[in-house]
PDB file of N, CA and C in Angstrom:
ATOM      1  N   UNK A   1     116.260 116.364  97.061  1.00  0.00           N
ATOM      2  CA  UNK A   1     116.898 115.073  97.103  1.00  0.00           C
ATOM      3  C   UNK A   1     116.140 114.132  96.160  1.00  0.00           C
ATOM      4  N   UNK A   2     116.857 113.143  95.221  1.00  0.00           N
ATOM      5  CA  UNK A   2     116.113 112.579  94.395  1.00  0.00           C
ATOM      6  C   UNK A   2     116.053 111.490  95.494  1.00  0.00           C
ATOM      7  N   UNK A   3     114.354 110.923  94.042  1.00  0.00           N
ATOM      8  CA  UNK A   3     114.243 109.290  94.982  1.00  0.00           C
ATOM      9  C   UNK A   3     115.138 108.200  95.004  1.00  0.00           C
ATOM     10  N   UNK A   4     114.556 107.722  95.699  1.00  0.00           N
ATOM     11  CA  UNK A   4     115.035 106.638  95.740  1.00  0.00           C
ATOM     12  C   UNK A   4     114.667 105.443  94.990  1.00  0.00           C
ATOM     13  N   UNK A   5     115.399 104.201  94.161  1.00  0.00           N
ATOM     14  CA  UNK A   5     114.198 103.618  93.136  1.00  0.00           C
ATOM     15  C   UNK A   5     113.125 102.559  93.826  1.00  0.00           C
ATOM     16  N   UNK A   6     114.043 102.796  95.323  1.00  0.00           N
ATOM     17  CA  UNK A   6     113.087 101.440  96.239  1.00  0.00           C
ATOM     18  C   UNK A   6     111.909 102.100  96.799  1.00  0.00           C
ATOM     19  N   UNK A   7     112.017 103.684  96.682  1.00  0.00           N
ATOM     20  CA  UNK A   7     110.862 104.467  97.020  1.00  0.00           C
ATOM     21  C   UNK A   7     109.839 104.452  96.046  1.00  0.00           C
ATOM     22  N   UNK A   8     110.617 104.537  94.571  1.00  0.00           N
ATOM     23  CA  UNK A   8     109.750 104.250  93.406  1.00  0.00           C
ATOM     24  C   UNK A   8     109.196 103.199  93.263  1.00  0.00           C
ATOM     25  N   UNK A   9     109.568 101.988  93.952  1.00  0.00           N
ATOM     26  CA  UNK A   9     108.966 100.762  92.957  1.00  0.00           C
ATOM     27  C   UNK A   9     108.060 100.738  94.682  1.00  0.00           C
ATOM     28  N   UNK A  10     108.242 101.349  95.540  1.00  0.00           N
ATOM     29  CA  UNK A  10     107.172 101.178  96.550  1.00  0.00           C
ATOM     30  C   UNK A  10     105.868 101.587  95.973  1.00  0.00           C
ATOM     31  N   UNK A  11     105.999 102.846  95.626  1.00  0.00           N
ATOM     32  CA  UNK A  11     104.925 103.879  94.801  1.00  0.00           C
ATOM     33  C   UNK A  11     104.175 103.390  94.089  1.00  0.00           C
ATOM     34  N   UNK A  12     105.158 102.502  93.248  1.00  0.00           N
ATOM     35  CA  UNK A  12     104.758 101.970  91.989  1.00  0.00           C
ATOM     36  C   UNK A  12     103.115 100.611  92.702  1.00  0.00           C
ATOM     37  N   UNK A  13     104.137 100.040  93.423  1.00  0.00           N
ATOM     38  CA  UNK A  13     103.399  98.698  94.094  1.00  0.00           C
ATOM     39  C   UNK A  13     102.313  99.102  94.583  1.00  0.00           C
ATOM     40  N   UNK A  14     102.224 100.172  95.136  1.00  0.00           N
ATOM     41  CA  UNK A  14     100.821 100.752  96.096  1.00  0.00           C
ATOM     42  C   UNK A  14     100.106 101.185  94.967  1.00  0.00           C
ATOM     43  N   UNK A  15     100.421 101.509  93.631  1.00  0.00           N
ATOM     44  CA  UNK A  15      99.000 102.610  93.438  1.00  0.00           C
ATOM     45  C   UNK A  15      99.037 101.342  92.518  1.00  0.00           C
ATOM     46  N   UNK A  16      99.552 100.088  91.707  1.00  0.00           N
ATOM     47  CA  UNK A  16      98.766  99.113  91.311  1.00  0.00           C
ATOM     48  C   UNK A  16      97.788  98.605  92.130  1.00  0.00           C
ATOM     49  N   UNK A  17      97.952  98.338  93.446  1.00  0.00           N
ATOM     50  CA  UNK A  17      96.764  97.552  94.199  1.00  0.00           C
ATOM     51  C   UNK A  17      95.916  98.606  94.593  1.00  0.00           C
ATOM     52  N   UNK A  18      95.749  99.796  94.982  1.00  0.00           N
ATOM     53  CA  UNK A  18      95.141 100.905  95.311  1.00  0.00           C
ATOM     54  C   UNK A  18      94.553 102.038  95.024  1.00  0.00           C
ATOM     55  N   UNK A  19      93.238 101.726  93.982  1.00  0.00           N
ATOM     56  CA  UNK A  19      92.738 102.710  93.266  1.00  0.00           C
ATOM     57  C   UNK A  19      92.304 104.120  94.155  1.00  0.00           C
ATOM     58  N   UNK A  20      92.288 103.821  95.614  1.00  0.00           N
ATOM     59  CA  UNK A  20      91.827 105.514  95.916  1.00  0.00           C
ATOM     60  C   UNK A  20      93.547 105.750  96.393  1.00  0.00           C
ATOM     61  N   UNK A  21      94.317 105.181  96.413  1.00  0.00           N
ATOM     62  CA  UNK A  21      95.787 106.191  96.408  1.00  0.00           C
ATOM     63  C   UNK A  21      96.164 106.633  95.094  1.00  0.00           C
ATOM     64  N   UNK A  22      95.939 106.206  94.288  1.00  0.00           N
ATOM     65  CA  UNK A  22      96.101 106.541  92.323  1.00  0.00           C
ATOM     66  C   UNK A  22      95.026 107.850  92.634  1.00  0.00           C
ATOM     67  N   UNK A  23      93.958 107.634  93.077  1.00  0.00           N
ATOM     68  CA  UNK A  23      92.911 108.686  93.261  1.00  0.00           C
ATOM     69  C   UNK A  23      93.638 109.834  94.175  1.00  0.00           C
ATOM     70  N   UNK A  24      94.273 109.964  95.210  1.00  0.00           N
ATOM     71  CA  UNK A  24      94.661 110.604  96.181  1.00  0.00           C
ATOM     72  C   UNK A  24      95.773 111.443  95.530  1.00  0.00           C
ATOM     73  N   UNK A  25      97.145 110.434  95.008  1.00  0.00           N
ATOM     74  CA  UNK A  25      98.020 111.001  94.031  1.00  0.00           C
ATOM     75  C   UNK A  25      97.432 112.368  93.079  1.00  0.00           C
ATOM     76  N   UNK A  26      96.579 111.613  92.473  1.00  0.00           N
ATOM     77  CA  UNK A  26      95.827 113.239  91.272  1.00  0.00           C
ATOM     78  C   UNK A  26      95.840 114.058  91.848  1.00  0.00           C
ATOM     79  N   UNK A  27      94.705 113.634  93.268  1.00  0.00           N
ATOM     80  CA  UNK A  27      94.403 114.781  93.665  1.00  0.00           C
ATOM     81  C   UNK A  27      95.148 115.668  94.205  1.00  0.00           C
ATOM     82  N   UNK A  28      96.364 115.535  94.866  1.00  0.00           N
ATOM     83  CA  UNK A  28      97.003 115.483  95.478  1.00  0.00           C
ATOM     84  C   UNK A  28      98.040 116.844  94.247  1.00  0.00           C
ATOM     85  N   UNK A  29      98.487 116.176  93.104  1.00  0.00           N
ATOM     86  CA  UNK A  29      99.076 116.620  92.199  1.00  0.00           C
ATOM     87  C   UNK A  29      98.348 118.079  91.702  1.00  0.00           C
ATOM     88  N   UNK A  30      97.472 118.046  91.212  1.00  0.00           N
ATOM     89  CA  UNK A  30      96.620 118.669  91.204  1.00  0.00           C
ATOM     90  C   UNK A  30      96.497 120.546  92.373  1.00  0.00           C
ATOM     91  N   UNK A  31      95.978 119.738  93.424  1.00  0.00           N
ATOM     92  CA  UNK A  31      96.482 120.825  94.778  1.00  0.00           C
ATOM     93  C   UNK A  31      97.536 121.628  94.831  1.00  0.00           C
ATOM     94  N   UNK A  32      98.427 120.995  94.719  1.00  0.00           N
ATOM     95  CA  UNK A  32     100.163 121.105  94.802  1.00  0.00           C
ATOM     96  C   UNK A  32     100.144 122.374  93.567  1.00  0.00           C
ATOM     97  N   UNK A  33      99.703 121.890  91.793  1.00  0.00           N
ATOM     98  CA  UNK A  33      99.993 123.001  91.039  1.00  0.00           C
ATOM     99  C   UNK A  33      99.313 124.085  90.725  1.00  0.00           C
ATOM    100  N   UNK A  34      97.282 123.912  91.877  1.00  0.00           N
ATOM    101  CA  UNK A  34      97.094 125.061  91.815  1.00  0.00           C
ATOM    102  C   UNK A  34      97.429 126.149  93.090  1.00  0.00           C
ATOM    103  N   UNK A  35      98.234 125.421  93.566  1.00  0.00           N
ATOM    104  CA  UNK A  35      98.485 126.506  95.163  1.00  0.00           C
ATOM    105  C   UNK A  35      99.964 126.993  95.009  1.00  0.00           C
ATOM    106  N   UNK A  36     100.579 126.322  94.059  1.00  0.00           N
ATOM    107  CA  UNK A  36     101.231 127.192  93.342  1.00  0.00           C
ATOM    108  C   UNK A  36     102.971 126.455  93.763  1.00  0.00           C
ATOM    109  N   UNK A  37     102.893 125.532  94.357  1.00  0.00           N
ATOM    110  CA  UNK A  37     104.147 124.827  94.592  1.00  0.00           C
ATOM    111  C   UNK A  37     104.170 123.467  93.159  1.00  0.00           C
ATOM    112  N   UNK A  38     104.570 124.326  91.618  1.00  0.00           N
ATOM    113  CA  UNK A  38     104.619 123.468  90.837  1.00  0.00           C
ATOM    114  C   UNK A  38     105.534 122.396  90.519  1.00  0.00           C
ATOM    115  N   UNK A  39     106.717 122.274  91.559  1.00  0.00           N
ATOM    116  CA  UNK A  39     107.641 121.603  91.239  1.00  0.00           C
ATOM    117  C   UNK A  39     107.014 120.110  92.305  1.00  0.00           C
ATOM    118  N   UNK A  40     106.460 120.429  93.051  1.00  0.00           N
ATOM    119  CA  UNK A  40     105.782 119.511  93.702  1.00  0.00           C
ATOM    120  C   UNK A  40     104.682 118.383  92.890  1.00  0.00           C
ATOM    121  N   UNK A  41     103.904 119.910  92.304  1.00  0.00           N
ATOM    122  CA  UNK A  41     102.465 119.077  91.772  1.00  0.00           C
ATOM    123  C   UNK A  41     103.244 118.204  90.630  1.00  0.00           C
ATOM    124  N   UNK A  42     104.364 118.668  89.763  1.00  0.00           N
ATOM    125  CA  UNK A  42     104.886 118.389  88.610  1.00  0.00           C
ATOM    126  C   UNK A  42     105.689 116.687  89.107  1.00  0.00           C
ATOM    127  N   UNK A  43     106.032 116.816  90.115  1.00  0.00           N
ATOM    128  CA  UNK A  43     106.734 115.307  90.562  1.00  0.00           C
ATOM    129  C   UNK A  43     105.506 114.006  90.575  1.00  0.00           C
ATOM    130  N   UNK A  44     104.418 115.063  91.852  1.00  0.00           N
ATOM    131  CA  UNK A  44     103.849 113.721  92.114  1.00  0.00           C
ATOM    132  C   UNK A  44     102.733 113.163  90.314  1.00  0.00           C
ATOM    133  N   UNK A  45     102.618 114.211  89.355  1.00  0.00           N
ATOM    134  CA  UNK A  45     102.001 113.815  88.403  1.00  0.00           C
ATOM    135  C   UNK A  45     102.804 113.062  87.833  1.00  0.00           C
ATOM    136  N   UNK A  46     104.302 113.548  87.988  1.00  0.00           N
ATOM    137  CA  UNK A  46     104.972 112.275  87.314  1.00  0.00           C
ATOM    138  C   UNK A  46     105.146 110.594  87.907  1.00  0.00           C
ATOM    139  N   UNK A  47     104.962 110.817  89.195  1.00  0.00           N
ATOM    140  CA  UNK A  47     104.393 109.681  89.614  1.00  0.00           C
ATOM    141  C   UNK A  47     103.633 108.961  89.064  1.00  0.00           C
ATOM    142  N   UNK A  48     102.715 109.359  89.391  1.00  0.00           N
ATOM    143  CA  UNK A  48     101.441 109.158  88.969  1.00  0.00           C
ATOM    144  C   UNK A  48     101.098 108.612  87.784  1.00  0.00           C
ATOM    145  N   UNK A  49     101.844 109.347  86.914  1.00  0.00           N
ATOM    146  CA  UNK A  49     101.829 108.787  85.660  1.00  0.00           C
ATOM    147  C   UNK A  49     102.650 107.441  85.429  1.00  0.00           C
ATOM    148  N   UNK A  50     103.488 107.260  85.999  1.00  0.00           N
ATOM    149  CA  UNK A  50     104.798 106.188  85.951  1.00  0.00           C
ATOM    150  C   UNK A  50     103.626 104.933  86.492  1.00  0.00           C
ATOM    151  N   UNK A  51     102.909 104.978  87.638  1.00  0.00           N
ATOM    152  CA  UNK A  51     102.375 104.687  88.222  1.00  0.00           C
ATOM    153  C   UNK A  51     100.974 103.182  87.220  1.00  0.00           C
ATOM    154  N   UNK A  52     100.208 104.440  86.430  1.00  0.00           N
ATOM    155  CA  UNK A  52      99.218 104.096  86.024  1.00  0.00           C
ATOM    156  C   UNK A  52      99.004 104.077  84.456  1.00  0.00           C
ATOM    157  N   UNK A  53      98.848 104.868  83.401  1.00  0.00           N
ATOM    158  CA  UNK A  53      98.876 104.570  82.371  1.00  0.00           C
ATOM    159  C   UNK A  53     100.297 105.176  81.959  1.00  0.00           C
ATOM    160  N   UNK A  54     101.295 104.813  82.228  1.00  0.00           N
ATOM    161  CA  UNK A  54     102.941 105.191  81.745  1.00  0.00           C
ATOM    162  C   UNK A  54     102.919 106.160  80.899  1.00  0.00           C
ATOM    163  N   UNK A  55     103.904 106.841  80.652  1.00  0.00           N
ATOM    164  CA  UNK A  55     104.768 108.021  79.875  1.00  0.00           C
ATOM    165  C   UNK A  55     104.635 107.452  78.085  1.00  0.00           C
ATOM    166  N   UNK A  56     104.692 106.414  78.028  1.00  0.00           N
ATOM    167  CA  UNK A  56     104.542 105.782  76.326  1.00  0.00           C
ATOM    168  C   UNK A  56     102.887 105.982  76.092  1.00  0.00           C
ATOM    169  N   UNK A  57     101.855 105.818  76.691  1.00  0.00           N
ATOM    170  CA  UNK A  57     100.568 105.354  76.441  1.00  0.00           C
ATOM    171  C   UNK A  57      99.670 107.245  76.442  1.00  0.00           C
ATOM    172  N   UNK A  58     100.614 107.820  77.444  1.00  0.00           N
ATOM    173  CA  UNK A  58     100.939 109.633  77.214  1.00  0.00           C
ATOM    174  C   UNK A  58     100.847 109.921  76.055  1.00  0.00           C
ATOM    175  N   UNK A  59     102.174 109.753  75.728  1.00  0.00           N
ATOM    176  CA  UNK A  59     102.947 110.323  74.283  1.00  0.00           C
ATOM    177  C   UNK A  59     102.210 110.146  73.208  1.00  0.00           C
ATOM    178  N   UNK A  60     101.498 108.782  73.519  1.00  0.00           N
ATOM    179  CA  UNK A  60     100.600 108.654  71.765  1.00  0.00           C
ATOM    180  C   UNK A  60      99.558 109.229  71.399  1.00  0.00           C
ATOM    181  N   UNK A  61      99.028 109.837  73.062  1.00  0.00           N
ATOM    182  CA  UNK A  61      97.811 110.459  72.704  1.00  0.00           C
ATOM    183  C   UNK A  61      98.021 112.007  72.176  1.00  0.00           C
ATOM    184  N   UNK A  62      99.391 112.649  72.888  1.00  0.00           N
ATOM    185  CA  UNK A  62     100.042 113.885  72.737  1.00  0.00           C
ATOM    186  C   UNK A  62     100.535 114.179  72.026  1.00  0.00           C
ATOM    187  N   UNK A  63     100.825 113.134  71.048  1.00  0.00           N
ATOM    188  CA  UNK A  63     102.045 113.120  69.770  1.00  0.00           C
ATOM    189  C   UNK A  63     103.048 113.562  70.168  1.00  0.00           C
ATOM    190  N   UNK A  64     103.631 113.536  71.319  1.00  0.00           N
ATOM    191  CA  UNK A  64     104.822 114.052  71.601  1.00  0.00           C
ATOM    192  C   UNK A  64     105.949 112.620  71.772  1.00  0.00           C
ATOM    193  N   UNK A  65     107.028 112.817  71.997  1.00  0.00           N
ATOM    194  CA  UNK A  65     108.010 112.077  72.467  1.00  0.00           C
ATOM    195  C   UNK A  65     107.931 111.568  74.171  1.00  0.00           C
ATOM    196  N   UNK A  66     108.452 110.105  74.679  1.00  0.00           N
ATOM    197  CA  UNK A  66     107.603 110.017  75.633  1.00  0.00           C
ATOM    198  C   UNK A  66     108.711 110.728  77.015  1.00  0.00           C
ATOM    199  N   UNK A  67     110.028 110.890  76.345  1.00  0.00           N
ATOM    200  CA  UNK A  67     110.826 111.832  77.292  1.00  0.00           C
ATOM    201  C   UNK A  67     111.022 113.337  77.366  1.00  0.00           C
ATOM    202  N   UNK A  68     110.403 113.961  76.362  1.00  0.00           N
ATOM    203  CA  UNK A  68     110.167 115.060  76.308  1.00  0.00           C
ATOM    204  C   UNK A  68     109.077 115.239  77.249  1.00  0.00           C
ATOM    205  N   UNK A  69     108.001 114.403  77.288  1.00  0.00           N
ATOM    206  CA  UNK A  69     106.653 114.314  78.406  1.00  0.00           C
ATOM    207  C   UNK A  69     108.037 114.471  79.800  1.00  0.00           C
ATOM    208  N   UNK A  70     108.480 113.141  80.160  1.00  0.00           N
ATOM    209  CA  UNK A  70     109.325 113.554  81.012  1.00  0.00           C
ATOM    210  C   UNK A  70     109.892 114.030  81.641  1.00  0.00           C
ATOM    211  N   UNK A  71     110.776 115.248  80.656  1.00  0.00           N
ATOM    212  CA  UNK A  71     111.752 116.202  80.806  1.00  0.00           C
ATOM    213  C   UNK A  71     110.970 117.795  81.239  1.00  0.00           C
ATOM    214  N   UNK A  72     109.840 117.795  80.467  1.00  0.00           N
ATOM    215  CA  UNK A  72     108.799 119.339  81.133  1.00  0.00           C
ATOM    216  C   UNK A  72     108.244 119.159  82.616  1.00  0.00           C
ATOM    217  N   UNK A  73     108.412 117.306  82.625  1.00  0.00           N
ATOM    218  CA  UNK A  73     107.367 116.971  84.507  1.00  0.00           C
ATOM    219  C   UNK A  73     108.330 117.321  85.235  1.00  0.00           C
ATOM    220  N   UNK A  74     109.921 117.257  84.657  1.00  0.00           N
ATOM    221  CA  UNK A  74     111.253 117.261  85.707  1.00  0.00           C
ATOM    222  C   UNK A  74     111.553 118.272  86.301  1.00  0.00           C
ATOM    223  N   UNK A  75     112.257 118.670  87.767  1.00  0.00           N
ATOM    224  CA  UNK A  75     112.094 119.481  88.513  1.00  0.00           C
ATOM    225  C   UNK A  75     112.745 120.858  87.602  1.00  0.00           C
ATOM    226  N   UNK A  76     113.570 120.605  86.593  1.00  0.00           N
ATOM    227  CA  UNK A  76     113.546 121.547  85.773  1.00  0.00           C
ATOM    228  C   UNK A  76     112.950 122.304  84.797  1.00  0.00           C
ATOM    229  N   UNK A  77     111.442 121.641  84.092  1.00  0.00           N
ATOM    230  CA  UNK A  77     111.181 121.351  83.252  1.00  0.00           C
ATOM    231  C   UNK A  77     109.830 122.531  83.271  1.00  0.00           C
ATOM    232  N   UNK A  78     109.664 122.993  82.019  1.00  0.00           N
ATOM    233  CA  UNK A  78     108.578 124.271  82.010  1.00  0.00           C
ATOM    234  C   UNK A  78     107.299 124.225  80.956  1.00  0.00           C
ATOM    235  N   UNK A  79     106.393 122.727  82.060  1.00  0.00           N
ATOM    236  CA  UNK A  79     105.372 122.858  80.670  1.00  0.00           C
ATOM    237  C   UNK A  79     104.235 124.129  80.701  1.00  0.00           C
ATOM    238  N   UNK A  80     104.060 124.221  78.893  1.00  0.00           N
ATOM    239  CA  UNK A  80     103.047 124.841  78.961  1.00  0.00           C
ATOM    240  C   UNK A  80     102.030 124.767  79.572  1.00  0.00           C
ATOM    241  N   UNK A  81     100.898 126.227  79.842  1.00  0.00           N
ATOM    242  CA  UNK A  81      99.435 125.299  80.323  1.00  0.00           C
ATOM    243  C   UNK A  81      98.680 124.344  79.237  1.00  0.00           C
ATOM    244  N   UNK A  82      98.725 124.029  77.902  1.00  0.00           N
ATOM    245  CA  UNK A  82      98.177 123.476  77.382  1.00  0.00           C
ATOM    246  C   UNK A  82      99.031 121.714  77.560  1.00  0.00           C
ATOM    247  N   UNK A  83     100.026 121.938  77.407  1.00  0.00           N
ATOM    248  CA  UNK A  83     100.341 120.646  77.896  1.00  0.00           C
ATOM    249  C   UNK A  83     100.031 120.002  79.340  1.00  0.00           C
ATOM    250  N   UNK A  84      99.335 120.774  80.226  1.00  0.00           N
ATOM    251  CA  UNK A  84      99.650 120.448  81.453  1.00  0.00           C
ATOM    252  C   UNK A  84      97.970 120.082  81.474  1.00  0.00           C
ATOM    253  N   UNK A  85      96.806 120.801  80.738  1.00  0.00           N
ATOM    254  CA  UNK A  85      95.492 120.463  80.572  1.00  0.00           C
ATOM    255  C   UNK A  85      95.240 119.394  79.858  1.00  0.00           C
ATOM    256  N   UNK A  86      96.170 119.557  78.422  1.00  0.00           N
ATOM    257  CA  UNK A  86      96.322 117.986  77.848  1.00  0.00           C
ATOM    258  C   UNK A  86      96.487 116.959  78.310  1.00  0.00           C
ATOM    259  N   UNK A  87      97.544 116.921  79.261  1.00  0.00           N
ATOM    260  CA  UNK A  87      97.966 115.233  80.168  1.00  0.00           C
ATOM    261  C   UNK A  87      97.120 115.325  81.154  1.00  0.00           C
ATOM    262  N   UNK A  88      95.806 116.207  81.813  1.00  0.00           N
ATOM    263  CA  UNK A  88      95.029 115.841  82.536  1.00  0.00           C
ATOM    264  C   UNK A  88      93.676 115.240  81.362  1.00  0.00           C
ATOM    265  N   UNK A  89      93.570 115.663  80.804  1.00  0.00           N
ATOM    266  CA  UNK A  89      92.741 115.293  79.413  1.00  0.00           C
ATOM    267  C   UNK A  89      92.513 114.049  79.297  1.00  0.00           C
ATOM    268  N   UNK A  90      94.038 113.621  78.569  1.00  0.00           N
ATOM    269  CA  UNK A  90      94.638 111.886  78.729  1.00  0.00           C
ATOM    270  C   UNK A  90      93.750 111.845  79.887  1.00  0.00           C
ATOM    271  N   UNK A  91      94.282 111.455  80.985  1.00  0.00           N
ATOM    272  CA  UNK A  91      94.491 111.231  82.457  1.00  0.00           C
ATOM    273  C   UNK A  91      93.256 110.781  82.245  1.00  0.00           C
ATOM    274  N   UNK A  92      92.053 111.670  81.879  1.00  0.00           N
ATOM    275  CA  UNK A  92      90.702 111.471  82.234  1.00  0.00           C
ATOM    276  C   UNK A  92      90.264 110.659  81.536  1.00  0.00           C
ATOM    277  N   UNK A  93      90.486 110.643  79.927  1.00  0.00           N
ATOM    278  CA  UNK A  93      89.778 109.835  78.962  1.00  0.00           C
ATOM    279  C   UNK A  93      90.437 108.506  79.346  1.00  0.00           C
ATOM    280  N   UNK A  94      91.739 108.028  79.248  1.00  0.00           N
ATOM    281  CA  UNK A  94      92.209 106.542  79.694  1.00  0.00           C
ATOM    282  C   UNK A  94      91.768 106.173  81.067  1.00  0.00           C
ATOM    283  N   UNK A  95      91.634 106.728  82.098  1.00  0.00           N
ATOM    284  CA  UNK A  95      91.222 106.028  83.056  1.00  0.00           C
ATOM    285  C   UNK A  95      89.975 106.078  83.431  1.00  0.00           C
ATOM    286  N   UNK A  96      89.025 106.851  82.245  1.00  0.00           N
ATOM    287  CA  UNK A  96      87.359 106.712  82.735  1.00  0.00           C
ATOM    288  C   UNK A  96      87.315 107.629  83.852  1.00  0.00           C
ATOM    289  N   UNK A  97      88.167 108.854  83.937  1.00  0.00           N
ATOM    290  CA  UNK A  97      87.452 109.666  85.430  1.00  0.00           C
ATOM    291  C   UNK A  97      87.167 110.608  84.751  1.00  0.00           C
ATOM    292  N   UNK A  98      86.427 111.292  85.748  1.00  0.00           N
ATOM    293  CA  UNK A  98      85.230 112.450  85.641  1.00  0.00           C
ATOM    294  C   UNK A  98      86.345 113.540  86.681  1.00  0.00           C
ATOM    295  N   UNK A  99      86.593 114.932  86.193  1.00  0.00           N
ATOM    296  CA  UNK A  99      86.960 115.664  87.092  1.00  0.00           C
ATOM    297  C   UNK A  99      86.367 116.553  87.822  1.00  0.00           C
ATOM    298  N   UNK A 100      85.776 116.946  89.416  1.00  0.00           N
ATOM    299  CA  UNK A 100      84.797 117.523  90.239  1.00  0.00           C
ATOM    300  C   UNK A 100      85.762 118.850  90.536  1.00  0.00           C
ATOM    301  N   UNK A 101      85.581 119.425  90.461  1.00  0.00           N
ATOM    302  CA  UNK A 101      86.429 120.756  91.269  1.00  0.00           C
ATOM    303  C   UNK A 101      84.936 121.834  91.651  1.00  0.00           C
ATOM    304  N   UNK A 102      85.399 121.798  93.186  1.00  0.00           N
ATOM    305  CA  UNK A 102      84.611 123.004  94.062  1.00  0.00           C
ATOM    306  C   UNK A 102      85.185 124.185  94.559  1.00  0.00           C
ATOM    307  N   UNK A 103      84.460 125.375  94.708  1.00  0.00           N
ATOM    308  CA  UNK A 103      85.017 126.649  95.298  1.00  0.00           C
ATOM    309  C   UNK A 103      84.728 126.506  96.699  1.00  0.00           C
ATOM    310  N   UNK A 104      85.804 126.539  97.242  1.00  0.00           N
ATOM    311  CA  UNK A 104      85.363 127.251  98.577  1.00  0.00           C
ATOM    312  C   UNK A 104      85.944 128.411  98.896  1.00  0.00           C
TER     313      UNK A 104
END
């Protein structure tokens, strides 16, 4: 079921005022595409992204088009792994985070 846009601009509203839900989102995204439910992890990154440094501020670092970024996050959409390491790349260098990953 798609969203809703009053669900979106909720989303939107919370992770401007709420740096550990922007934090939670990643992580969150993240989980989702290594446990292997990618249509999941692929939404909430697009969140996420809509969210915090937008789909245009993406594209320039990717040289890509900023709906083509779009169209691979969409529940149809089949990005490569290099695109999918790239927009965590971005992710990290524009927002100053450091990424921790542990084994358990």
């Amino acid at each position: 079921m798609p969203l809703t846009k009053d669900f979106k601009t909720t989303i939107l509203a919370r992770a401007q005022k709420d740096k550990k839900f922007c934090e939670a989102m990643l992580s969150e995204a993240i989980t989702e595409l290594l446990s292997g439910d990618v249509d999941a992890g692929k939404a909430i990154l697009r969140d996420y992204i809509n969210a915090t440094i937008t789909f245009e501020v993406l594209s320039k670092f990717m040289e890509k088009n900023p709906k083509s970024i779009m169209r691979m996050l969409s529940s149809g959409g089949n990005p490569t792994s290099k695109s999918i390491f790239l927009i965590f790349h971005v992710i990290q260098k524009v927002n100053k985070i450091h990424y921790k990953i542990s084994v358990k």
